[in-house]
N, C-alpha and C. Protein backbone atom coordinates (compact mmCIF):
# COMPACT_ATOMS: atom_id res chain seq x y z
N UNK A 1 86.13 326.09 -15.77
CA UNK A 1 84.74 325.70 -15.62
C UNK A 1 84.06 325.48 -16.97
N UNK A 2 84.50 325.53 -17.85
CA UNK A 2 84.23 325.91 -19.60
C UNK A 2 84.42 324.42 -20.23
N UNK A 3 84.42 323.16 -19.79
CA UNK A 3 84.68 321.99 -19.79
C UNK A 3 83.66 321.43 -20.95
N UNK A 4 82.74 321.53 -20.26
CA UNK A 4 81.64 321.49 -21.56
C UNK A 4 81.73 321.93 -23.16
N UNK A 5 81.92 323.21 -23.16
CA UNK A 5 82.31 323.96 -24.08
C UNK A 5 83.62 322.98 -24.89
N UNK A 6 84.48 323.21 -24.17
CA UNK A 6 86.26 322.50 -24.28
C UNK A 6 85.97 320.94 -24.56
N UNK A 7 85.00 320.42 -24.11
CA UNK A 7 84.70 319.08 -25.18
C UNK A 7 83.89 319.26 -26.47
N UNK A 8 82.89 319.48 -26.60
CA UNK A 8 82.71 320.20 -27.81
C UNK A 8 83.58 320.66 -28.61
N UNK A 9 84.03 321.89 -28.56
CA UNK A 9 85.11 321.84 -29.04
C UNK A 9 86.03 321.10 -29.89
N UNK A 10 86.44 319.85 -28.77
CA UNK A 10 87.33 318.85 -29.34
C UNK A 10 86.95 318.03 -30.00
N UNK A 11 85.07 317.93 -30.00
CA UNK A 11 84.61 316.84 -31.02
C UNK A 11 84.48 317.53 -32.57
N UNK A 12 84.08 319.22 -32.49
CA UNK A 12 84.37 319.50 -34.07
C UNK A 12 85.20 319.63 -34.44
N UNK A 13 86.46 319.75 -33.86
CA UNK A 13 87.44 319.91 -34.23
C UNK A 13 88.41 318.45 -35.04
N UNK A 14 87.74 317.33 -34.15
CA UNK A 14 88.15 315.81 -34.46
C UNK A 14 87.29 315.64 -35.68
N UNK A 15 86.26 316.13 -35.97
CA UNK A 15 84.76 315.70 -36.78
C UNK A 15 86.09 316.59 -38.19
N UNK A 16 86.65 317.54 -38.53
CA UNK A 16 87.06 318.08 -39.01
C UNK A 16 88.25 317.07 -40.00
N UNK A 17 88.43 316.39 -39.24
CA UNK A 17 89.58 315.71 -39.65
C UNK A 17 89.29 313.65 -40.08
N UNK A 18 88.38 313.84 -39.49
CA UNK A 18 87.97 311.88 -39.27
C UNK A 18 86.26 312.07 -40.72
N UNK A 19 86.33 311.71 -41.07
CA UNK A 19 84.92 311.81 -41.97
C UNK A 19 84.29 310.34 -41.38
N UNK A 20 84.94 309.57 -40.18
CA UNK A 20 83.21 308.72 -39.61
C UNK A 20 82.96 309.13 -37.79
N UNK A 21 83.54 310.84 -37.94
CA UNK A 21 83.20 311.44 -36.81
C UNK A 21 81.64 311.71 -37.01
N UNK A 22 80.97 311.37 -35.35
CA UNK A 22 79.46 311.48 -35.79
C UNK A 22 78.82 312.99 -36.08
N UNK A 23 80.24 313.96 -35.28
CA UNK A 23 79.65 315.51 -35.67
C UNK A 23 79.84 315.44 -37.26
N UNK A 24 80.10 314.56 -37.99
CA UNK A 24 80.25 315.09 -39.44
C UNK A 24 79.12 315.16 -40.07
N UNK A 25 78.28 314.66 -39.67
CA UNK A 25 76.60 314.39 -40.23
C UNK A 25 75.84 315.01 -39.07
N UNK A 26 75.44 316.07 -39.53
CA UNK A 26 74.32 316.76 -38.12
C UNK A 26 73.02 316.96 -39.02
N UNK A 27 71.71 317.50 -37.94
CA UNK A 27 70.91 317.92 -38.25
C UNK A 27 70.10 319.44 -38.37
N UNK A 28 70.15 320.21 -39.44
CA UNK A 28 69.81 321.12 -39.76
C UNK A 28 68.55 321.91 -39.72
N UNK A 29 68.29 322.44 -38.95
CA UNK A 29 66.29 322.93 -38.78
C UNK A 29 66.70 324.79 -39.37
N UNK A 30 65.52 324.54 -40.54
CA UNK A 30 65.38 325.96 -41.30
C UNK A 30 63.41 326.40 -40.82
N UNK A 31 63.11 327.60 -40.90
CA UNK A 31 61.64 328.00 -40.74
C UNK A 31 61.27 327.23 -42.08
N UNK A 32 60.24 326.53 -42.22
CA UNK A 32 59.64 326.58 -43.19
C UNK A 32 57.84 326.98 -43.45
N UNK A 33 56.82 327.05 -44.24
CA UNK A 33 55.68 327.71 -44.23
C UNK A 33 55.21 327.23 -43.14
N UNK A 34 54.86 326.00 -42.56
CA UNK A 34 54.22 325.44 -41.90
C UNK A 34 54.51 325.17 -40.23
N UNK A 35 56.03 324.42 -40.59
CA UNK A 35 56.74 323.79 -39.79
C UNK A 35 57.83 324.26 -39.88
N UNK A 36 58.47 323.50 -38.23
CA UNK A 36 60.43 323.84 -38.88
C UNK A 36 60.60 322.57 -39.51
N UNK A 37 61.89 323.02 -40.78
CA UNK A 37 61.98 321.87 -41.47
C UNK A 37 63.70 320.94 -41.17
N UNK A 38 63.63 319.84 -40.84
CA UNK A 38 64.80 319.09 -40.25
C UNK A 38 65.64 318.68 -41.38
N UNK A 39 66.83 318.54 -41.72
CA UNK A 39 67.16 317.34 -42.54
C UNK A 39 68.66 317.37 -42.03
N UNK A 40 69.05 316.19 -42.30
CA UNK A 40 70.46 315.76 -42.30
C UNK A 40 71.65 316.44 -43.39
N UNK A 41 72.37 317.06 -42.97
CA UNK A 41 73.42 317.32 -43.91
C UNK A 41 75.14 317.13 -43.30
N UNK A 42 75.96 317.72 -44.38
CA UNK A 42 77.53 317.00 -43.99
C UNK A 42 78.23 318.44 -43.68
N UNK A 43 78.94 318.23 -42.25
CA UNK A 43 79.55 319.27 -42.00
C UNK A 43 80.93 319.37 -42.76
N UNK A 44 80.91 320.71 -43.54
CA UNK A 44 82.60 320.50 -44.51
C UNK A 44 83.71 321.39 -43.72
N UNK A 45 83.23 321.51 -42.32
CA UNK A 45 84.35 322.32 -41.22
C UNK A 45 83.51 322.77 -40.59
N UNK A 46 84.22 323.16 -39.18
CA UNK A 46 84.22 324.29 -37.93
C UNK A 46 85.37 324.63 -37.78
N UNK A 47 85.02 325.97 -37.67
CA UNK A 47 86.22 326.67 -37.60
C UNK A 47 87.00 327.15 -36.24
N UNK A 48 87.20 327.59 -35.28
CA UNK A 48 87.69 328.32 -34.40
C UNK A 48 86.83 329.14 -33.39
N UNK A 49 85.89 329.31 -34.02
CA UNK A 49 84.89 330.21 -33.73
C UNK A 49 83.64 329.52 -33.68
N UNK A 50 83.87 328.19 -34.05
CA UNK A 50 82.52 327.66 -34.05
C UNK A 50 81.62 327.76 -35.16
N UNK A 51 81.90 328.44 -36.20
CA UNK A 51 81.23 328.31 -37.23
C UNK A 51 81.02 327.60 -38.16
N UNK A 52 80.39 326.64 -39.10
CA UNK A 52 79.67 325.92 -39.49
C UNK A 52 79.56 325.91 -41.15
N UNK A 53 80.43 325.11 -42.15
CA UNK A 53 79.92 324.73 -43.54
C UNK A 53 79.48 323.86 -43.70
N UNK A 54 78.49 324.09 -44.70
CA UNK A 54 78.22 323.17 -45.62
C UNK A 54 77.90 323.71 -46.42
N UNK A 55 78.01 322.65 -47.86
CA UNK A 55 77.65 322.81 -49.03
C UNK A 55 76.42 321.97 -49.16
N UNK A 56 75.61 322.93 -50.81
CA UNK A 56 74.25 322.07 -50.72
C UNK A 56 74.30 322.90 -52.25
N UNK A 57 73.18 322.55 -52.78
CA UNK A 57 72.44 322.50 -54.48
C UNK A 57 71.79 323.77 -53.88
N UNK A 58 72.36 324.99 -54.86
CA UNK A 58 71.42 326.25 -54.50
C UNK A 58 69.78 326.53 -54.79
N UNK A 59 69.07 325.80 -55.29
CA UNK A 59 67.80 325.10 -55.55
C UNK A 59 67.29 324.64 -54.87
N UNK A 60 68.05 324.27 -53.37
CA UNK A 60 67.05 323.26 -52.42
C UNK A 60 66.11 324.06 -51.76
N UNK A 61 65.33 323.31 -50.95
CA UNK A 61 64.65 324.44 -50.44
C UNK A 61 65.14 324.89 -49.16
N UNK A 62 66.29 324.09 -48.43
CA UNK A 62 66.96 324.92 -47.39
C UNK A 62 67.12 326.63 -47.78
N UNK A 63 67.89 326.16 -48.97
CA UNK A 63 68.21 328.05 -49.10
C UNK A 63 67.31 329.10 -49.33
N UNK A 64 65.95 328.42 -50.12
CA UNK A 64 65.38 329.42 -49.74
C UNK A 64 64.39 329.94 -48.41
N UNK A 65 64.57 328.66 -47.47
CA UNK A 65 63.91 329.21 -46.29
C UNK A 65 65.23 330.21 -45.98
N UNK A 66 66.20 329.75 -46.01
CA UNK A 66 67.11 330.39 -45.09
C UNK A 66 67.20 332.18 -45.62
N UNK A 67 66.61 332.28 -47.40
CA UNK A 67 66.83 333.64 -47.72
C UNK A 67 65.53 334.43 -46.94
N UNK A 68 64.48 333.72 -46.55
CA UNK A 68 63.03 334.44 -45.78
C UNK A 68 63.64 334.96 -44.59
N UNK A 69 64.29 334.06 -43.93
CA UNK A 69 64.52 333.92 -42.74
C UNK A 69 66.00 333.41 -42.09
N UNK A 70 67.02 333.88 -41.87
CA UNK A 70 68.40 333.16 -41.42
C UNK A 70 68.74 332.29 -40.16
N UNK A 71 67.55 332.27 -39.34
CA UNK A 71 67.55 332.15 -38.60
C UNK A 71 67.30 329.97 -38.25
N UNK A 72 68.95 329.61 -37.32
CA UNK A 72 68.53 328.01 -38.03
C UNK A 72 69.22 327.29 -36.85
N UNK A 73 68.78 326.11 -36.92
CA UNK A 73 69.60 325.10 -35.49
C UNK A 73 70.17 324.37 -36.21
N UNK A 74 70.90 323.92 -35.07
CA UNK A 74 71.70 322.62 -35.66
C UNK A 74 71.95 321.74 -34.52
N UNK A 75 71.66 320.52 -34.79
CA UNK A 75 71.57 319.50 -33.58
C UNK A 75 72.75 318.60 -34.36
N UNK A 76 73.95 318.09 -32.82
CA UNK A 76 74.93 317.32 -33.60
C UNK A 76 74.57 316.26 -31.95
N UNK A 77 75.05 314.63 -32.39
CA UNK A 77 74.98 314.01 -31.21
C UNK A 77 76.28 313.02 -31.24
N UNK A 78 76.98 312.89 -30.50
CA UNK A 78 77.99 311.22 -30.33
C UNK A 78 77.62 310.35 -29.43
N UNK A 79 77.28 309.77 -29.80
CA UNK A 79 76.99 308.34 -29.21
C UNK A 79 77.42 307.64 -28.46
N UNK A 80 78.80 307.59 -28.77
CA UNK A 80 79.78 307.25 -27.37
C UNK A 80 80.00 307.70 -26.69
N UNK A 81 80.41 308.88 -26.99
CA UNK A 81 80.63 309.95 -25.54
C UNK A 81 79.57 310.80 -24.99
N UNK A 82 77.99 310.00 -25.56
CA UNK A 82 77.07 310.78 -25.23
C UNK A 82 76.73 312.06 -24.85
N UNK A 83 77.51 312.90 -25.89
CA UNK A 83 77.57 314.27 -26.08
C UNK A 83 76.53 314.97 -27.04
N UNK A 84 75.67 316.06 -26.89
CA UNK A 84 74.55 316.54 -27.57
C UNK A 84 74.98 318.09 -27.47
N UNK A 85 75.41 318.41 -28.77
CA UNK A 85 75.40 320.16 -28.87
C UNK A 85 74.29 320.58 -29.94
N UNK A 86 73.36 321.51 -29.17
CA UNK A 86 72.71 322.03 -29.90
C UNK A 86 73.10 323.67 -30.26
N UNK A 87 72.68 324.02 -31.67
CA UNK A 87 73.55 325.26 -31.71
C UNK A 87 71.93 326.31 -32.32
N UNK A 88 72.22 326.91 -32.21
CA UNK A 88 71.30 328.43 -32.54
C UNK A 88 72.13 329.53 -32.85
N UNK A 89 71.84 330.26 -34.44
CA UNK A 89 72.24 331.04 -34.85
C UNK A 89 72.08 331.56 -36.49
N UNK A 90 72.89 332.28 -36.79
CA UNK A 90 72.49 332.58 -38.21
C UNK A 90 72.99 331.98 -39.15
N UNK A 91 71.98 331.56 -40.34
CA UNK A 91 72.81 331.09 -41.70
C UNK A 91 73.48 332.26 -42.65
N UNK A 92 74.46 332.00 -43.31
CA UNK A 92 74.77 333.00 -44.41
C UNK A 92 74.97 332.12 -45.71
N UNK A 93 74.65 332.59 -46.36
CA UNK A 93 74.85 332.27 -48.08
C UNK A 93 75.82 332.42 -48.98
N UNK A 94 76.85 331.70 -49.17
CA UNK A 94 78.17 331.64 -49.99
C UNK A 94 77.81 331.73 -51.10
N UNK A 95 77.96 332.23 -52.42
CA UNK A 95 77.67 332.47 -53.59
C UNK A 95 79.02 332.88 -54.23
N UNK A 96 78.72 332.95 -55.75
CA UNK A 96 79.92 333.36 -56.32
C UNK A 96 80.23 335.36 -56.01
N UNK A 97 79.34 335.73 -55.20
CA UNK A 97 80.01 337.28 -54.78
C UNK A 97 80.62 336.73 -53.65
N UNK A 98 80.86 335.97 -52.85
CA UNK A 98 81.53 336.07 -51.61
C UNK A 98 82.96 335.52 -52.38
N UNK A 99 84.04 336.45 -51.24
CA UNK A 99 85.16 336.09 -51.22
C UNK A 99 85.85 334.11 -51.37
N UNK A 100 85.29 333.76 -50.29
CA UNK A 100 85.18 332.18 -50.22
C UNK A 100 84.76 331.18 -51.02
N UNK A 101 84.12 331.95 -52.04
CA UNK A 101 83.08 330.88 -52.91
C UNK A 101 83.98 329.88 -53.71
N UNK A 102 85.16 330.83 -54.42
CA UNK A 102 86.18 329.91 -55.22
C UNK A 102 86.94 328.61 -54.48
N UNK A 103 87.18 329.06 -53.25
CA UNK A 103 87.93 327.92 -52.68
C UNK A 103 87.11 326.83 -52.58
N UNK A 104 85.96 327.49 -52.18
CA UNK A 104 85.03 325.89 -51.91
C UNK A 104 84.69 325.23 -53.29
N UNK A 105 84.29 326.22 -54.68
CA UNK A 105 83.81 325.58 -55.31
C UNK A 105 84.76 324.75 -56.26
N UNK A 106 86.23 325.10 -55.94
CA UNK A 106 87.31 323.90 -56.15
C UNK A 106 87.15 322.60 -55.08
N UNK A 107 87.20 322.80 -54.11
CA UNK A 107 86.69 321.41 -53.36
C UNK A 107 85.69 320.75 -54.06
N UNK A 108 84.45 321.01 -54.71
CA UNK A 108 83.63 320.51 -54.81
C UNK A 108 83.83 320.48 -56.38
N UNK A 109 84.40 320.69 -57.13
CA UNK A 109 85.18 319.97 -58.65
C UNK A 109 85.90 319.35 -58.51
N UNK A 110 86.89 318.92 -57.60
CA UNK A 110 87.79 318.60 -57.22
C UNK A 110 87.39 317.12 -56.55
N UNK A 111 86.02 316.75 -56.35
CA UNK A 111 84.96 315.49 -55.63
C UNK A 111 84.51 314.60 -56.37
N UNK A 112 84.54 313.50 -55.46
CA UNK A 112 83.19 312.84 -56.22
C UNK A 112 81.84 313.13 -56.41
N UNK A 113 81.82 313.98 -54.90
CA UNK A 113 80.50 314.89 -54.95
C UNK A 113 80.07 315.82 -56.32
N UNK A 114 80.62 316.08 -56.98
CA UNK A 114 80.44 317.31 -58.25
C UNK A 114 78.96 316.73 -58.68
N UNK A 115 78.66 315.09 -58.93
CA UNK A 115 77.54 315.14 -59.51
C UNK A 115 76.57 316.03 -58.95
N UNK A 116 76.01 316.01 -57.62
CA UNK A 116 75.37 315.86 -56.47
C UNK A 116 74.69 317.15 -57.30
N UNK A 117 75.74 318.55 -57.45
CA UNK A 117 75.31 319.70 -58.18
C UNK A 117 74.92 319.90 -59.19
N UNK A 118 74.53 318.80 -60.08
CA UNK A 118 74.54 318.86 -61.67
C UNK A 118 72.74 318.37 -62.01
N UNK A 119 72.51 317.89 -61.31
CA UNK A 119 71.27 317.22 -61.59
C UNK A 119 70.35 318.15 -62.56
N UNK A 120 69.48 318.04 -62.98
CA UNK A 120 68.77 318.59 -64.25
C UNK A 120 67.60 319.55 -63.36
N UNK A 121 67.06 318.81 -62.66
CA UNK A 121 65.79 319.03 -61.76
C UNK A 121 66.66 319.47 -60.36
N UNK A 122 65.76 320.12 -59.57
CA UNK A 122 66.22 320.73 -57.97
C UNK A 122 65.81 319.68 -57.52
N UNK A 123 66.84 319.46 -56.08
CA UNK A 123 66.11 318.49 -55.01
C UNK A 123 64.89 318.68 -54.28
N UNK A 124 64.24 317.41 -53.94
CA UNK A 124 63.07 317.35 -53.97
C UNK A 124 61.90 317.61 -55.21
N UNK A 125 62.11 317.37 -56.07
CA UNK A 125 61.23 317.53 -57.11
C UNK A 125 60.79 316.22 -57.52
N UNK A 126 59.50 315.93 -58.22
CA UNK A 126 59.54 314.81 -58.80
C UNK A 126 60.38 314.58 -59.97
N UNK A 127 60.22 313.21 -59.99
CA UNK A 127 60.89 312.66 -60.83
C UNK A 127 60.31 313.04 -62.23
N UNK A 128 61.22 313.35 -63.03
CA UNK A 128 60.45 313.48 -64.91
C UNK A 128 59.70 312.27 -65.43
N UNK A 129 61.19 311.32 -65.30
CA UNK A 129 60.55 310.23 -65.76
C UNK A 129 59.73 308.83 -64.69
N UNK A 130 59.35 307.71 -65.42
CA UNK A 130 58.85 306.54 -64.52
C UNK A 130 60.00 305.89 -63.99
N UNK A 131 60.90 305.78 -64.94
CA UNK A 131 62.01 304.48 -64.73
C UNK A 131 63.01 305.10 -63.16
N UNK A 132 62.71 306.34 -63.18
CA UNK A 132 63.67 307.08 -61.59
C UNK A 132 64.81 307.53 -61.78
N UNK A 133 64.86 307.65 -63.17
CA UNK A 133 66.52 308.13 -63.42
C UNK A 133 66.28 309.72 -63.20
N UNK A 134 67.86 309.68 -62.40
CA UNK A 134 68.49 311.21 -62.46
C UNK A 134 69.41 311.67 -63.27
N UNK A 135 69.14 312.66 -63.88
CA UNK A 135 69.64 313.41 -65.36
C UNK A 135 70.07 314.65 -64.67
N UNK A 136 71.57 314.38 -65.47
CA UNK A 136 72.23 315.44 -65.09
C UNK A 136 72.85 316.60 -66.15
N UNK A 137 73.22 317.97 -65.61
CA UNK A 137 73.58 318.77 -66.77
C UNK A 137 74.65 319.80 -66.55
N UNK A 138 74.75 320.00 -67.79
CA UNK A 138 76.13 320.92 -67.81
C UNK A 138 76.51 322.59 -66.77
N UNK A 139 75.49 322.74 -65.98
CA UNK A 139 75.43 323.76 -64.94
C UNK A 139 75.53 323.14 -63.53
N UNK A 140 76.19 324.36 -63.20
CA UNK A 140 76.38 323.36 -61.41
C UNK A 140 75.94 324.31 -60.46
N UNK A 141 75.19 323.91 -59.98
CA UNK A 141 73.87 324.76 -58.89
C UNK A 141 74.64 324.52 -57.45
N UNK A 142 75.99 325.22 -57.31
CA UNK A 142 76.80 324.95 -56.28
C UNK A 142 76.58 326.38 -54.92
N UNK A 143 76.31 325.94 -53.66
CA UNK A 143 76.21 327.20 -53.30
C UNK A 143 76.68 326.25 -51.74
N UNK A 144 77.23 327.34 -50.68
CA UNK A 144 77.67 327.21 -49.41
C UNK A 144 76.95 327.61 -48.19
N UNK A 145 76.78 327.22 -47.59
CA UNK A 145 75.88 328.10 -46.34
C UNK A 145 77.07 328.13 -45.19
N UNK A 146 77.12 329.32 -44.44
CA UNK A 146 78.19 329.15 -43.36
C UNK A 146 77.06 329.87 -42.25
N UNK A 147 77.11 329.06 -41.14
CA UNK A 147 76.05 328.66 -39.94
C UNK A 147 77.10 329.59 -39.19
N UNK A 148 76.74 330.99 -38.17
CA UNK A 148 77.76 331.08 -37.23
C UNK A 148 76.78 331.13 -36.35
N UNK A 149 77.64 330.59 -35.10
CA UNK A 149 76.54 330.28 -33.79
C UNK A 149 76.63 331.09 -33.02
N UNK A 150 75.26 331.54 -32.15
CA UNK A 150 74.95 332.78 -31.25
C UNK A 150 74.39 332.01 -29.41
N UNK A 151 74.35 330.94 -29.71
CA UNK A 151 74.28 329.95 -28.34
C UNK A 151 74.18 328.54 -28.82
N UNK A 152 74.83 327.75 -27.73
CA UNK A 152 75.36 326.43 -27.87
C UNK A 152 74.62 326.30 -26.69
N UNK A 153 74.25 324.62 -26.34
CA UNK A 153 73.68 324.40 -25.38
C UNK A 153 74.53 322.76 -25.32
N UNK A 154 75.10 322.81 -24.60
CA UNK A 154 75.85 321.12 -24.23
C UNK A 154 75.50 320.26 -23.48
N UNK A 155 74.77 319.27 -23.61
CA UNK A 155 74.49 318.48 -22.70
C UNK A 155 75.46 317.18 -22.68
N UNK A 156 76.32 316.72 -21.38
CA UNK A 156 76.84 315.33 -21.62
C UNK A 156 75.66 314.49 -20.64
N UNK A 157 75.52 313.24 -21.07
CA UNK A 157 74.91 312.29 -20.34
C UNK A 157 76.25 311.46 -19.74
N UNK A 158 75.67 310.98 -18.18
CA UNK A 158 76.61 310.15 -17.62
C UNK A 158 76.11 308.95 -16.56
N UNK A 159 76.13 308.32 -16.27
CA UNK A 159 75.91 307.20 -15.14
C UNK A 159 75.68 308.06 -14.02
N UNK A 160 76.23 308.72 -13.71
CA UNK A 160 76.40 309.33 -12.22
C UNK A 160 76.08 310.64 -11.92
N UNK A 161 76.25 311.30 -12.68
CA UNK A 161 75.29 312.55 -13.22
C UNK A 161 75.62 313.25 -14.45
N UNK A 162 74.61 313.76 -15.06
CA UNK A 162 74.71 314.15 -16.65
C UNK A 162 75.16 315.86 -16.16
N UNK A 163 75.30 316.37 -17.21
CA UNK A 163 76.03 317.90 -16.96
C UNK A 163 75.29 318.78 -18.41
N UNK A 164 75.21 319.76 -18.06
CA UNK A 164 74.38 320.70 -19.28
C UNK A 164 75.03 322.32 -18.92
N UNK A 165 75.10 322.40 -20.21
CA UNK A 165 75.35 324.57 -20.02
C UNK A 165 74.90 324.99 -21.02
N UNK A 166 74.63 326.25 -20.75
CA UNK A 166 74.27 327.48 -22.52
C UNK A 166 75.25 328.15 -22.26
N UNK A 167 75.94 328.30 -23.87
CA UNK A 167 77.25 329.09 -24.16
C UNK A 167 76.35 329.89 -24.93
N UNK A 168 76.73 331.48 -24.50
CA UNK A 168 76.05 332.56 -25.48
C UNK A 168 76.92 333.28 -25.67
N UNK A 169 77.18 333.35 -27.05
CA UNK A 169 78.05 334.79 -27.58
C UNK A 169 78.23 335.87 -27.40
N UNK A 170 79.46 336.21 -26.75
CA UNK A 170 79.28 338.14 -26.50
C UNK A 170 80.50 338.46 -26.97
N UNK A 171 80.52 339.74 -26.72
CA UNK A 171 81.94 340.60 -27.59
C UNK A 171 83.31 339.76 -27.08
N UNK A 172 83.44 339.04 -25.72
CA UNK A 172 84.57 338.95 -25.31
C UNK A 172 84.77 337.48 -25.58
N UNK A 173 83.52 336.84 -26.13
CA UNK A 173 83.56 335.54 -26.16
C UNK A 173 82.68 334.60 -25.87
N UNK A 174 82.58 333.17 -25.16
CA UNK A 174 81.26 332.60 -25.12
C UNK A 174 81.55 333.03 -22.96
N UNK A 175 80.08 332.95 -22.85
CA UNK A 175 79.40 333.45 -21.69
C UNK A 175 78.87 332.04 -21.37
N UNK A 176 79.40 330.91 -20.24
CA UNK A 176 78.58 330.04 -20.01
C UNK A 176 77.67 330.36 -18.56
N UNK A 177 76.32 329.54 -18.99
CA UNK A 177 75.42 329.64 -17.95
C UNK A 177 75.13 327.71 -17.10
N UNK A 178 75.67 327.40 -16.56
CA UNK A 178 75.00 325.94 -16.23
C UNK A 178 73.22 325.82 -15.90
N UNK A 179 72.95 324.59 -16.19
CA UNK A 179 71.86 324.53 -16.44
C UNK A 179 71.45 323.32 -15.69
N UNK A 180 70.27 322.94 -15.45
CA UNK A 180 69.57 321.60 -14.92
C UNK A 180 69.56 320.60 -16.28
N UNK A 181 70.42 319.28 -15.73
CA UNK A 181 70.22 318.42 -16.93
C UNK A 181 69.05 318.13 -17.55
């Protein structure tokens, strides 16, 4: 009966391996002062468990909503198979004390991405100069966030009828509930 789930599944798991899988680019919602704040980022795995990397510039302001508050969604959609997982759960912060930090932060020397971390200024900042150039420097503001999820909510759309469940985390595993599309 876990079908829902078991496609999901198979799309992060494909998103893992294909980089123009559409789960590879999801959308990220952190608390911020006002509002929740949305943005697009690149998934660098799911794991088994459903859990969730990415890398980002430890300067942005994702991380520091996420140090107020851990608490974060993540909306992924495919288009073709008109599949929508929304996820709810906690962020954690990869740094150079975590065990993991080295492996990733060889992936990311190891990139073309490396600039991405070097920039002079944090993202979102203005620009220094008029002309719009980005200046970059000899420090790399590299940090990981790993998302693990505490409920999934799956919706497929279909011609004939669409299908929806909440998967919630418990000790033995995910707990599905079906739902009204």
């Amino acid at each position: 009966m876990m079908e829902l789930l078991t496609e999901a599944k198979d799309a992060f798991s494909r998103s893992n391996v294909d980089k123009k899988h559409p789960f590879r680019y999801f959308t990220l919602v952190t608390f911020g002062e006002a509002y929740p704040e949305a943005r697009t980022v690149v998934s660098r795995g799911v794991d088994k468990a459903l859990q969730i990397l990415v890398f980002t510039d430890a300067r942005s302001l994702k991380v520091a909503q996420i140090q107020k508050n851990n608490q974060v969604s993540a909306l992924f959609y495919h288009p073709k198979q008109k599949l929508q997982v929304r996820v709810q759960g906690e962020a954690h912060l990869i740094d150079e004390n975590h065990q993991e930090y080295a492996t990733y932060l060889h992936q990311v020397r190891s990139s073309p991405s490396l600039l991405d971390y070097t920039t002079s200024q944090a993202p979102g900042s203005v620009l220094e100069n008029d002309a719009g150039d980005i200046t970059h420097g000899e420090h790399l503001h590299f940090l990981a966030i790993q998302v693990i999820p505490h409920q999934l909510d799956v919706l497929k759309l279909d011609r004939v009828q669409h299908q929806r469940a909440r998967y919630a985390q418990s000790g033995k595993g995910w707990i599905e509930q079906r739902l009204v599309p």
